[in-house]
Protein backbone atom coordinates (compact mmCIF):
# COMPACT_ATOMS: atom_id res chain seq x y z
CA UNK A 1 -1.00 -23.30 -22.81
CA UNK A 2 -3.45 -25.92 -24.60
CA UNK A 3 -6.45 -26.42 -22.61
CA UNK A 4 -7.56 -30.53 -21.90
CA UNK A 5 -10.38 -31.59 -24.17
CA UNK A 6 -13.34 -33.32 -22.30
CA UNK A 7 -12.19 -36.94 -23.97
CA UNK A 8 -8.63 -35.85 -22.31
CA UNK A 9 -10.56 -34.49 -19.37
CA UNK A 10 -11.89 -37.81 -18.64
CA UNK A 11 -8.56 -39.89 -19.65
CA UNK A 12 -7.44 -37.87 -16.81
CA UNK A 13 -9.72 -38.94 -14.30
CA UNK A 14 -9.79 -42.21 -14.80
CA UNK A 15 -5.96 -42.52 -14.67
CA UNK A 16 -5.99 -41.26 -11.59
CA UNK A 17 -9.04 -43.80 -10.17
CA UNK A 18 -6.60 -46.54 -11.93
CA UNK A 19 -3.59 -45.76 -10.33
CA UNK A 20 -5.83 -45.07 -6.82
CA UNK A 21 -7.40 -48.98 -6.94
CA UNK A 22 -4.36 -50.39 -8.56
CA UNK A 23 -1.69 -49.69 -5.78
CA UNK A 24 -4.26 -49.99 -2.85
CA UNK A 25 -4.58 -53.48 -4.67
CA UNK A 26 -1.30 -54.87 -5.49
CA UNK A 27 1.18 -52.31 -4.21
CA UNK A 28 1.90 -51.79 -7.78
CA UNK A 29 2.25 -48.37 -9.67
CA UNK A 30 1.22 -48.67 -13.15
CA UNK A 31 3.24 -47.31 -16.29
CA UNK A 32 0.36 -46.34 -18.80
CA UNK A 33 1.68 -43.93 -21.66
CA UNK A 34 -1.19 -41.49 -22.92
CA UNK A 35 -0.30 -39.20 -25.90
CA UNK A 36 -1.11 -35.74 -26.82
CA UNK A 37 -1.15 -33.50 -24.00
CA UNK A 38 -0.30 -36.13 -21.68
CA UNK A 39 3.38 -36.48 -23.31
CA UNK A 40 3.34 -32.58 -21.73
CA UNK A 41 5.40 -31.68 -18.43
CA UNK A 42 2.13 -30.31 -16.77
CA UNK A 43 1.52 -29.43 -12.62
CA UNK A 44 -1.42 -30.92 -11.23
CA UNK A 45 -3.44 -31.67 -8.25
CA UNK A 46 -5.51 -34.93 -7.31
CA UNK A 47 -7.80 -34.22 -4.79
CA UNK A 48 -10.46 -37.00 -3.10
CA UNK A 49 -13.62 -36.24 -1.28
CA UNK A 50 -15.99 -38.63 0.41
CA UNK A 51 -19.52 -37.90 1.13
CA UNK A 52 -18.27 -33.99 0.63
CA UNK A 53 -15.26 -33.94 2.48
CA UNK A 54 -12.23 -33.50 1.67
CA UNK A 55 -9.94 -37.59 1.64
CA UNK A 56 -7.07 -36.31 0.38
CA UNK A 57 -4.88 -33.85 -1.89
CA UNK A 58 -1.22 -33.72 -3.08
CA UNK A 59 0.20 -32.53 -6.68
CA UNK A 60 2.61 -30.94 -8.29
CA UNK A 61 2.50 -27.61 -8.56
CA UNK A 62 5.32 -26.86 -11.24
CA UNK A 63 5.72 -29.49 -14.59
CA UNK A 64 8.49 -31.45 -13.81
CA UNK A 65 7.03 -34.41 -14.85
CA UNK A 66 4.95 -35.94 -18.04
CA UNK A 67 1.38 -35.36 -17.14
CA UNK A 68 0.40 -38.70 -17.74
CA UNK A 69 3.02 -39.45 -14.61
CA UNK A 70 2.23 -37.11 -12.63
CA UNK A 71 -1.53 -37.91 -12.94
CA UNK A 72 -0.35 -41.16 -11.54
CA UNK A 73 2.02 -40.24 -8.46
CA UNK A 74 0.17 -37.27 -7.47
CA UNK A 75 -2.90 -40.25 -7.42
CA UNK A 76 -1.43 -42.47 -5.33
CA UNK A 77 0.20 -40.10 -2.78
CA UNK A 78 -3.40 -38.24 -2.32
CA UNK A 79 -4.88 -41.36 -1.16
CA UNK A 80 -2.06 -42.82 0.83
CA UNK A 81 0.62 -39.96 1.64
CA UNK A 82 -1.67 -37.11 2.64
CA UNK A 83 -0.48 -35.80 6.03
CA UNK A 84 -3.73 -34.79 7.14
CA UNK A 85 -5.56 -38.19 6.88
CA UNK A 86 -5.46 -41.91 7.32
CA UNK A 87 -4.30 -43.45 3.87
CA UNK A 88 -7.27 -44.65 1.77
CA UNK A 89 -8.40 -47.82 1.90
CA UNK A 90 -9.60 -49.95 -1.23
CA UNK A 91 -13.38 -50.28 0.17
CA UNK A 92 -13.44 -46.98 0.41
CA UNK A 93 -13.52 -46.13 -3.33
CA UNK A 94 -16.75 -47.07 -3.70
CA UNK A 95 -17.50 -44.06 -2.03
CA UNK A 96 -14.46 -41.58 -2.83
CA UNK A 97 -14.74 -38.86 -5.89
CA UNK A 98 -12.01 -38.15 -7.83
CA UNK A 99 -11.17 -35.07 -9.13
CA UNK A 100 -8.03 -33.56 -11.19
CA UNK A 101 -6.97 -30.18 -11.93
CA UNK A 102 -4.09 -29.94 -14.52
CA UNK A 103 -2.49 -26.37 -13.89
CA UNK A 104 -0.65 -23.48 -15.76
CA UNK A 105 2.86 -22.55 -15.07
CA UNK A 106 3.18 -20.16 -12.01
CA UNK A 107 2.94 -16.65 -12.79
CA UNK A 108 4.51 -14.53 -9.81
CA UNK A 109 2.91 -11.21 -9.21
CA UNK A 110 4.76 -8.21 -8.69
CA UNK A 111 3.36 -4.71 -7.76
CA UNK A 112 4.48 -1.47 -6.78
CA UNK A 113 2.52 -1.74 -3.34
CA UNK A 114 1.76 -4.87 -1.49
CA UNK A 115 -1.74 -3.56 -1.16
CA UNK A 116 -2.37 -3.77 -4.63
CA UNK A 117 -2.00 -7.67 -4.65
CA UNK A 118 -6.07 -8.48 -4.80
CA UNK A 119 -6.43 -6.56 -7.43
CA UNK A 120 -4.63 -9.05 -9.41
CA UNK A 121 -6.63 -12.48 -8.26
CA UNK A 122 -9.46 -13.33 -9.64
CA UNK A 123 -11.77 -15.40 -7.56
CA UNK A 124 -12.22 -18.90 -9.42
CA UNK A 125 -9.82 -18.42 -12.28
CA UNK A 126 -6.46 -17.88 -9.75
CA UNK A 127 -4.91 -20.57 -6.97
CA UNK A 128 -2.27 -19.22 -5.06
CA UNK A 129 1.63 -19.68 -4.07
CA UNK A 130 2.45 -17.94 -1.29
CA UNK A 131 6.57 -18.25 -0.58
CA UNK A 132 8.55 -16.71 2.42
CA UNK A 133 12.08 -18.41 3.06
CA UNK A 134 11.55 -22.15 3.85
CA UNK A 135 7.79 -21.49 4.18
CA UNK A 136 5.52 -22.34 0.91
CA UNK A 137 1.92 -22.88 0.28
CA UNK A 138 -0.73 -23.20 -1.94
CA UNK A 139 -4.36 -23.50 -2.52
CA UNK A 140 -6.35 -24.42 -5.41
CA UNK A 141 -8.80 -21.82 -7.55
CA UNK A 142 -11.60 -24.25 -6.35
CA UNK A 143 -11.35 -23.32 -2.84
CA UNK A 144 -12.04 -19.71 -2.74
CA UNK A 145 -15.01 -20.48 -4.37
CA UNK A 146 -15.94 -23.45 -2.40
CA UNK A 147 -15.54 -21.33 1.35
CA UNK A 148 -16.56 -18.12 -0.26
CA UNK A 149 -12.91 -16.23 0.35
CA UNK A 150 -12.71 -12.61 -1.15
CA UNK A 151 -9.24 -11.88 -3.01
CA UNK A 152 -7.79 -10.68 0.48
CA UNK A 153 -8.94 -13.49 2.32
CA UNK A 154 -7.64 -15.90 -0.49
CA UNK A 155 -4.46 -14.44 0.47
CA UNK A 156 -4.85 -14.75 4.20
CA UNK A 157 -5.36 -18.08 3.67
CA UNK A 158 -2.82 -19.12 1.94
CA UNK A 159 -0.59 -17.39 4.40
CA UNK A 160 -2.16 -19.92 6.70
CA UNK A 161 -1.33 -22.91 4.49
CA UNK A 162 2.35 -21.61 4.23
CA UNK A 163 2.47 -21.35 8.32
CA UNK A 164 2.74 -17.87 7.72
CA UNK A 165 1.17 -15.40 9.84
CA UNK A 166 -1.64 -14.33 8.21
CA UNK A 167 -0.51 -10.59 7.27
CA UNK A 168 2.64 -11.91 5.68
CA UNK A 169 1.68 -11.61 2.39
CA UNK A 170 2.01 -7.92 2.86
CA UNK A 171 5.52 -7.99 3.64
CA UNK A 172 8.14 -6.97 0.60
CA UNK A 173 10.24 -10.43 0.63
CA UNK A 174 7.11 -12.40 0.24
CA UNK A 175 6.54 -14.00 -3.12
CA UNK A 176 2.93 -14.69 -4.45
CA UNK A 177 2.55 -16.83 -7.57
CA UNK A 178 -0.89 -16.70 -9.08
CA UNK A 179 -1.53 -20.00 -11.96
CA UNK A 180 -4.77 -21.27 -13.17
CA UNK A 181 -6.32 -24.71 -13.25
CA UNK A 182 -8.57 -26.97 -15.61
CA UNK A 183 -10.75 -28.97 -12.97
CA UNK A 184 -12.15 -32.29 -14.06
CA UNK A 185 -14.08 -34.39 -11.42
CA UNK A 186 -16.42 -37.37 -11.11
CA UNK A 187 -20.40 -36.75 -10.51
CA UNK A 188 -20.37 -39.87 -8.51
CA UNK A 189 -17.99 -42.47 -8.08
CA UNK A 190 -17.10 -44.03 -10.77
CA UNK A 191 -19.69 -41.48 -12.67
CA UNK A 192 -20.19 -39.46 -15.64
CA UNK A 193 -16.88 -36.82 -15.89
CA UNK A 194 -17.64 -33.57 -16.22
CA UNK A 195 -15.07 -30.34 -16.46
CA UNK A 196 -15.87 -27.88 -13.61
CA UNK A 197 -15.96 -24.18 -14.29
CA UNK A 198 -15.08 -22.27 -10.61
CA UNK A 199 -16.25 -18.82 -11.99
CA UNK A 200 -19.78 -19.85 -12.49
CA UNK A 201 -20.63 -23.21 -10.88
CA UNK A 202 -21.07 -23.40 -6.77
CA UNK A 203 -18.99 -26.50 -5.66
C-alpha cells in the first residue's frame, strides 16, 4: 500500500483542522475533493490532544470510505462524538493538536499456539484489533510506545479496550488483527506538520 508523502501528510492534517473549526463554526460539514491518494478507500484515525492529553479519538479502522472523507467524518466525530469527553469547543482549538494516522488494511494473525501471538507485534510498527463475539477493540501503534507496553501487554490492553478480560486474547475464538499506521501530527497548533516515526521517536 502507497505510503502518504509529507505534502499529502500535511493535506491531511489540515483537512482534518478544517473540518474540526468548520462544523464547530457553522454546523456545516465540508465536501473538499483531494486527489491522488486521497481518491483511495483508506482507514484512519483522528486523534486530539490538549496540553498532552488526550481530547478526543474516533476513525475508521477498515477503508470503506474515500480518504479524503473519512479524514473529514472521523474529524468531526473526534472532537464532538467521542464518548469519553465533552465535545470540543471552537476556543479550544487554539490549544488542541491534531494528529492523523492513515492505516493499512487489517492483517489477522493466526498461529499454531495462542502463546505465540507477541512474537508477531512489533512495538511501534503494529496497532491492534482484538475481536471476541460482539466485543471489538483497538489501539493505535502510537500507544504502546507512548505508555511503554511490551507485545504482551499491548495485547492485554487491547483486551481491555474490547471489555474483554484481559487474558482473552489467549483464548482460540479470539481474533487479533495486527495493521500499521502512517502518523502525521501538528508541532503546535496550527504548527509546522511533521510525519511521526513510533519505532524511533518517544511521543
Amino acid at each position: 500500500m502507497k505510503l502518504l508523502t509529507a505534502e499529502e501528510g500535511k493535506l491531511a492534517v489540515n483537512l482534518a483542522r478544517e473540518s474540526i473549526e468548520t462544523y464547530l463554526k457553522e454546523s456545516k460539514v465540508i465536501k473538499k475533493r483531494l486527489e491522488g491518494v486521497f481518491k483511495e478507500k483508506r482507514g484512519v484515525f483522528t486523534t486530539l490532544t490538549k496540553r498532552g492529553m488526550l481530547r478526543g479519538c474516533i476513525g475508521f479502522p477498515y477503508p470503506i470510505k474515500r480518504l479524503d472523507d473519512a479524514i473529514v467524518d472521523s474529524a468531526i466525530s473526534a472532537a464532538t462524538q467521542d464518548p469519553r469527553f465533552p465535545p470540543v469547543e471552537l476556543k479550544e482549538m487554539d490549544e488542541i493538536i491534531v494528529e492523523v494516522t492513515v492505516l493499512t488494511q487489517p492483517e489477522k494473525i493466526v498461529v499454531k499456539n495462542r502463546r505465540d501471538l507477541p512474537k508477531h507485534i512489533e512495538i511501534g510498527r503494529h496497532g491492534l484489533i482484538i475481536k471476541r463475539g460482539a466485543f471489538s477493540g483497538l489501539l493505535l501503534p502510537q500507544v504502546a510506545v507512548e505508555h511503554g507496553f511490551d507485545e504482551e501487554e499491548f495485547l492485554v490492553q487491547t483486551c481491555f479496550k474490547a471489555g474483554l478480560p484481559p487474558d482473552a486474547w489467549l483464548i482460540d475464538d479470539t481474533e487479533v488483527y495486527r495493521f500499521e499506521g502512517q502518523i502525521f501530527k501538528e508541532k503546535t497548533p496550527r504548527g509546522e506538520i511533521i510525519e511521526i516515526d513510533t519505532r524511533s521517536c518517544d511521543l
